[in-house]
C-alpha atoms as a PDB file:
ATOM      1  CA  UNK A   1     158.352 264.652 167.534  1.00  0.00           C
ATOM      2  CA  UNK A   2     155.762 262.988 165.808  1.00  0.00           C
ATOM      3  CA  UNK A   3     152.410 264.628 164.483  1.00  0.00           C
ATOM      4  CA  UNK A   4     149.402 263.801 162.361  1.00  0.00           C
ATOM      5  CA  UNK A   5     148.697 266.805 160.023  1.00  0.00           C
ATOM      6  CA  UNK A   6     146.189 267.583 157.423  1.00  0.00           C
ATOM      7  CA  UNK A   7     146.897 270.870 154.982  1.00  0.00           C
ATOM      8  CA  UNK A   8     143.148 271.333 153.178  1.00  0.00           C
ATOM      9  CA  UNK A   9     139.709 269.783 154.637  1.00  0.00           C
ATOM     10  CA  UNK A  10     138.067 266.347 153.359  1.00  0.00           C
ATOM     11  CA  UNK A  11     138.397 263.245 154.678  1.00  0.00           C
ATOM     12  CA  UNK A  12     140.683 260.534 156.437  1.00  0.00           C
ATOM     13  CA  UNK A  13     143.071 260.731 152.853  1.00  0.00           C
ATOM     14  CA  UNK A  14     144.147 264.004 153.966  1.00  0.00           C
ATOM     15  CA  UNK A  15     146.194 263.046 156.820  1.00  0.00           C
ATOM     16  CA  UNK A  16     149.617 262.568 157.094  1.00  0.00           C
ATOM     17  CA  UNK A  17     151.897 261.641 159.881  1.00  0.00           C
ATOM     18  CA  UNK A  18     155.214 263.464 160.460  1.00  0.00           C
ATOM     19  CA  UNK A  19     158.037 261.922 162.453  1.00  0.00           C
ATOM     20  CA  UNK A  20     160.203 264.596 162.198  1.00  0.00           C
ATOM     21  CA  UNK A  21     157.302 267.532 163.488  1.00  0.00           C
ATOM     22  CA  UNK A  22     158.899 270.760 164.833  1.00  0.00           C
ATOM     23  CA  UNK A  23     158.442 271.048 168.556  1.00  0.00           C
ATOM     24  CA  UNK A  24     155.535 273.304 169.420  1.00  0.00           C
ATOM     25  CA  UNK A  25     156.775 277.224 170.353  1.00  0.00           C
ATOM     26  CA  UNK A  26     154.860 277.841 173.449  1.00  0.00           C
ATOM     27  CA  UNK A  27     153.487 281.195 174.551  1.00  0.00           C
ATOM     28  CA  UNK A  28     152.681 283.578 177.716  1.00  0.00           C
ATOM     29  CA  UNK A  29     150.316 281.275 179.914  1.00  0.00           C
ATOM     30  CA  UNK A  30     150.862 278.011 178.034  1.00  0.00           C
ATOM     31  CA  UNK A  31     152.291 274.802 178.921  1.00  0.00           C
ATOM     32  CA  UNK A  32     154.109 271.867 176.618  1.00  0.00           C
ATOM     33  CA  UNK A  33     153.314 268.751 177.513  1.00  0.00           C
ATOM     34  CA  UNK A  34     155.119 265.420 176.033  1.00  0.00           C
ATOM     35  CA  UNK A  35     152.133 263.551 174.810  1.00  0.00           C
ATOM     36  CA  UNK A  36     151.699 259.781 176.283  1.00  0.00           C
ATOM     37  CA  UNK A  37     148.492 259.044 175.034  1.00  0.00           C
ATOM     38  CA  UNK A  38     145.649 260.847 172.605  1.00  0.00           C
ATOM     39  CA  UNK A  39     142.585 259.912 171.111  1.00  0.00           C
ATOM     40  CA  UNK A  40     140.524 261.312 168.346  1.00  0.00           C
ATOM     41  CA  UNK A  41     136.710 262.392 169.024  1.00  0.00           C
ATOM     42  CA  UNK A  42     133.696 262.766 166.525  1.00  0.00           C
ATOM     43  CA  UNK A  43     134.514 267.072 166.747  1.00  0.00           C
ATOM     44  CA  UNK A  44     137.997 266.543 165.522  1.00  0.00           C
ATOM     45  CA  UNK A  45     136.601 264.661 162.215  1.00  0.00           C
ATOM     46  CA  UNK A  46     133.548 267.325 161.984  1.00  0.00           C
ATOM     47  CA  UNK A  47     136.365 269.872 162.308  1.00  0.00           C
ATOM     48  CA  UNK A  48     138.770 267.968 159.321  1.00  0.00           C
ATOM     49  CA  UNK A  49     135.995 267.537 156.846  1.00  0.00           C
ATOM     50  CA  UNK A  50     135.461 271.844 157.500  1.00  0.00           C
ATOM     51  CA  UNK A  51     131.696 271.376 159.289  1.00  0.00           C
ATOM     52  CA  UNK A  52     132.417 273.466 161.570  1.00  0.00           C
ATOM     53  CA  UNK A  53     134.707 276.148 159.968  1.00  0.00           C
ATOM     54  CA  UNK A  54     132.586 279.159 160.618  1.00  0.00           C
ATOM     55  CA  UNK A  55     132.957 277.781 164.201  1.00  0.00           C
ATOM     56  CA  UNK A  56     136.289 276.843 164.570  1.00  0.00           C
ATOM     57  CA  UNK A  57     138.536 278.415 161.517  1.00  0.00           C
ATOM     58  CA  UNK A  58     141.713 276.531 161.191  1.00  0.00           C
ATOM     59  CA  UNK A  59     145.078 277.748 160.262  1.00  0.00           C
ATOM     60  CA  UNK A  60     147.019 275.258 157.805  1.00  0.00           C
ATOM     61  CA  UNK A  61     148.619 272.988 158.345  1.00  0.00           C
ATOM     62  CA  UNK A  62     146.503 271.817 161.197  1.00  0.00           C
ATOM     63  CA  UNK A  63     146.907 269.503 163.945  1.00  0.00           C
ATOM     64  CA  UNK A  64     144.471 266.620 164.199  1.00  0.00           C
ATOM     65  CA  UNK A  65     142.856 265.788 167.857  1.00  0.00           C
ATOM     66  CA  UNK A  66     142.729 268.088 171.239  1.00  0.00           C
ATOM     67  CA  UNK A  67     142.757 265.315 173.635  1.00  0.00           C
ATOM     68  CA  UNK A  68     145.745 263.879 175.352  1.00  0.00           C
ATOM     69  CA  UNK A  69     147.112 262.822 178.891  1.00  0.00           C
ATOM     70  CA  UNK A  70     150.886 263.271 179.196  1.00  0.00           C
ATOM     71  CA  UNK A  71     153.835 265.020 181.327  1.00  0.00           C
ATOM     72  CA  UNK A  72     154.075 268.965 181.450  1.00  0.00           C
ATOM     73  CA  UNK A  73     157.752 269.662 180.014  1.00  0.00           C
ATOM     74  CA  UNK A  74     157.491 273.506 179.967  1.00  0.00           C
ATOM     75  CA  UNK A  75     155.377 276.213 181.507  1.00  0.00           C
ATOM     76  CA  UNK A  76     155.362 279.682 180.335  1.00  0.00           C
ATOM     77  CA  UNK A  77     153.958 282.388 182.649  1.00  0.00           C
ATOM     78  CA  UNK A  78     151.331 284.635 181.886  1.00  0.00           C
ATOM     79  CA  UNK A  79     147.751 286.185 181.821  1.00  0.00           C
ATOM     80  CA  UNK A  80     146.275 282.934 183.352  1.00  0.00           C
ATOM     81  CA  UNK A  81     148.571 283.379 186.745  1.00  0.00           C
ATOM     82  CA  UNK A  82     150.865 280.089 185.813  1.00  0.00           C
END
């Protein structure tokens, strides 16, 4: 699986790409999906460079980006009535 990752917050030097990424655990009322295509908006870079960390606190490492079209691989039932 492959992942872009940043560990700390700043700018575009603190990403790194992974190849070898662990495959997400999913949880009650989640869903894996097998990425086919993602893009990057001007949140996710607000988020990386820590703008909005009393907003949105991040756990490190961190996954870069939230949107992403693709093919659901695994559901997990739960709260949400999946």
């Amino acid at each position: 699986m492959k992942a872009v990752k940043y560990s700390n917050y700043g700018g575009i030097d603190v990403l790194k790409v992974f190849t070898d990424a662990d495959r997400p655990v999913i949880h009650d009322g989640q869903v894996l999906v097998e990425v086919e295509a993602a893009s990057i908006n001007p949140i996710d870079f607000k988020v990386r460079q820590g703008y909005m960390k009393d907003f949105v606190p991040l756990k490190f490492p961190a996954t870069i980006g939230g949107d992403f079209a693709g093919v659901v691989k695994e559901i997990r039932a739960g709260r949400f009535g999946i």
